[in-house]
Protein backbone atom coordinates (compact mmCIF):
# COMPACT_ATOMS: atom_id res chain seq x y z
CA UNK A 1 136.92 45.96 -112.80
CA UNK A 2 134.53 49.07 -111.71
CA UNK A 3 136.04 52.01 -110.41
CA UNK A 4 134.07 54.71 -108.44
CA UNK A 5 132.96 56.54 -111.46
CA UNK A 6 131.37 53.38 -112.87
CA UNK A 7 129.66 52.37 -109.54
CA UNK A 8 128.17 56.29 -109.01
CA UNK A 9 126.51 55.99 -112.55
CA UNK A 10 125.44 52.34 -112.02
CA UNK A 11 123.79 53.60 -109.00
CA UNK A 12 121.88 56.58 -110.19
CA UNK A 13 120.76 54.69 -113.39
CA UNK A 14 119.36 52.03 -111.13
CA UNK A 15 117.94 54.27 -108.57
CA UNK A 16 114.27 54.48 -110.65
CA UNK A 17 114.21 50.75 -109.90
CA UNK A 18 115.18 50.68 -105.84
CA UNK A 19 112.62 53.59 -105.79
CA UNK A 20 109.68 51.49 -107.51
CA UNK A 21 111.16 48.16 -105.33
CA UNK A 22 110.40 50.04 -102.34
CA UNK A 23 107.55 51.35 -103.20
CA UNK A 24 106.57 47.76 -104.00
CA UNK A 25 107.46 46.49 -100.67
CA UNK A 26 106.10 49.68 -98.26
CA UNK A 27 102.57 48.68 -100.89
CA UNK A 28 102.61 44.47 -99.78
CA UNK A 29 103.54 45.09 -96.30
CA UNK A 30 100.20 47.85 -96.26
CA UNK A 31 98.69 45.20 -97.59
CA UNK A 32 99.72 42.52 -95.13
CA UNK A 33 99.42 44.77 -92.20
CA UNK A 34 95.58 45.86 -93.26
CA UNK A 35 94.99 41.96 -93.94
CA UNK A 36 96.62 40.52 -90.49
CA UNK A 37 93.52 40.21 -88.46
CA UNK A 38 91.49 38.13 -90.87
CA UNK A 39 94.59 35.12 -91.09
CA UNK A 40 93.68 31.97 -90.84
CA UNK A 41 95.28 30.12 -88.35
CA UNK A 42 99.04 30.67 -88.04
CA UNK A 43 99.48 30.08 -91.88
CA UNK A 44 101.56 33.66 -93.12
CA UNK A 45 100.32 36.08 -95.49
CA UNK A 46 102.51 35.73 -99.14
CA UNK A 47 102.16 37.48 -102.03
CA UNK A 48 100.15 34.62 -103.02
CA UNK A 49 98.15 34.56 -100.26
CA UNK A 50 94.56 34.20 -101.60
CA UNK A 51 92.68 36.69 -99.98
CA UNK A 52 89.01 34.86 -99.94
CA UNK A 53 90.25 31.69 -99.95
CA UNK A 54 93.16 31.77 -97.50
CA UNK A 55 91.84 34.10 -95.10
CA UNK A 56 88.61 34.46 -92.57
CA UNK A 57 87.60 38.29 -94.67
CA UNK A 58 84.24 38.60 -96.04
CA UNK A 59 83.68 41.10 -99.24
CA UNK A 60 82.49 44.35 -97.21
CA UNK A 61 86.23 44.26 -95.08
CA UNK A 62 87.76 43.29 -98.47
CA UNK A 63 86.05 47.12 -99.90
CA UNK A 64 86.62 48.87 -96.57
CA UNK A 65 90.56 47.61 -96.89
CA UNK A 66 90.43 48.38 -100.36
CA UNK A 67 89.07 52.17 -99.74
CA UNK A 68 91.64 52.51 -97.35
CA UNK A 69 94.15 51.40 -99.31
CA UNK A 70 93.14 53.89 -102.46
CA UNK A 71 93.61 56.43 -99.79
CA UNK A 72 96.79 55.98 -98.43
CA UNK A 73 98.38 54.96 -102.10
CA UNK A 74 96.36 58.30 -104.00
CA UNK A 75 94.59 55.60 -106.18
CA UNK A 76 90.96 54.65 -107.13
CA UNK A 77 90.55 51.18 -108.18
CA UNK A 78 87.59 50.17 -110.05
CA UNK A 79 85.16 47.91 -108.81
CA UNK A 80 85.69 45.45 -111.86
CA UNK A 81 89.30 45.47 -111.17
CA UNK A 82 88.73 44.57 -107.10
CA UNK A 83 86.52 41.97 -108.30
CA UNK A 84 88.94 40.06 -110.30
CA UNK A 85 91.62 40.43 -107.70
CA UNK A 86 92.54 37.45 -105.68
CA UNK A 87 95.55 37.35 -104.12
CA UNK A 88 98.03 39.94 -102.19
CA UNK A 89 100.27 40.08 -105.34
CA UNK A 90 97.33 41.10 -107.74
CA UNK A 91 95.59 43.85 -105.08
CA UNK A 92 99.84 45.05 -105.01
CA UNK A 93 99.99 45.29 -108.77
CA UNK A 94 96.68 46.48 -109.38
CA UNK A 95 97.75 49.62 -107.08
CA UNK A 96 101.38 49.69 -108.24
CA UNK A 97 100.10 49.69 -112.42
CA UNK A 98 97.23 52.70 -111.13
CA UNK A 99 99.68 55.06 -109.61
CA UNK A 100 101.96 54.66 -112.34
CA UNK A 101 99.09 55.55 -114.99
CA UNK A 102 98.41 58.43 -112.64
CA UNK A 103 102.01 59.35 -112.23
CA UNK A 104 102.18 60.04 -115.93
C-alpha cells in the first residue's frame, strides 16, 4: 500500500516524463492542426498518417509547414532528415529527438 509520501516522490520522479508526454502531444496536435487543410476526404490524421501519400500536400507546403514548425518548436531540421520523413509520427520525432539534442 502507498501512503502520501510514496505517491509525492512517485510523482516528482515521473514528472520529466508527463513533461516530455506533453510536449509530445502539444508537437502532433501542431502537426495535425498545420496538416488539416490538405486531408483527404474525411479519413483522420494519425500518427501514421502518411503525409504524401494520405494527404492532398505537395512538397513546397510540406517545407513551408516544416519552416513553420522549426519556428514554433526552436528547431532546424535538415533537409535530408525532411526528406526521409513520411508520416506524422516521424516529422513528431524528428522534432522531439532535435530539441532534445539542443536542450543539452
Amino acid at each position: 500500500m502507498h501512503g502520501t509520501r510514496d505517491l509525492l516522490t512517485d510523482t516528482r520522479g515521473s514528472s520529466t516524463v508527463f513533461e516530455r508526454t506533453t510536449l509530445r502531444v502539444d508537437v502532433m496536435q501542431e502537426i495535425c492542426r498545420q496538416l488539416a487543410p490538405y486531408q483527404a476526404e474525411e479519413k483522420p490524421l494519425t500518427a501514421q498518417t502518411v503525409i504524401y501519400n494520405d494527404l492532398s500536400i505537395d512538397s513546397l507546403a510540406v517545407m513551408d509547414i516544416v519552416m513553420e514548425l522549426e519556428d514554433q518548436f526552436d528547431v532546424a531540421i535538415p533537409i535530408n532528415i525532411v526528406s526521409e520523413i513520411r508520416t506524422i509520427e516521424e516529422l513528431t520525432d524528428a522534432i522531439l529527438t532535435l530539441r532534445a539534442r539542443s536542450e543539452s
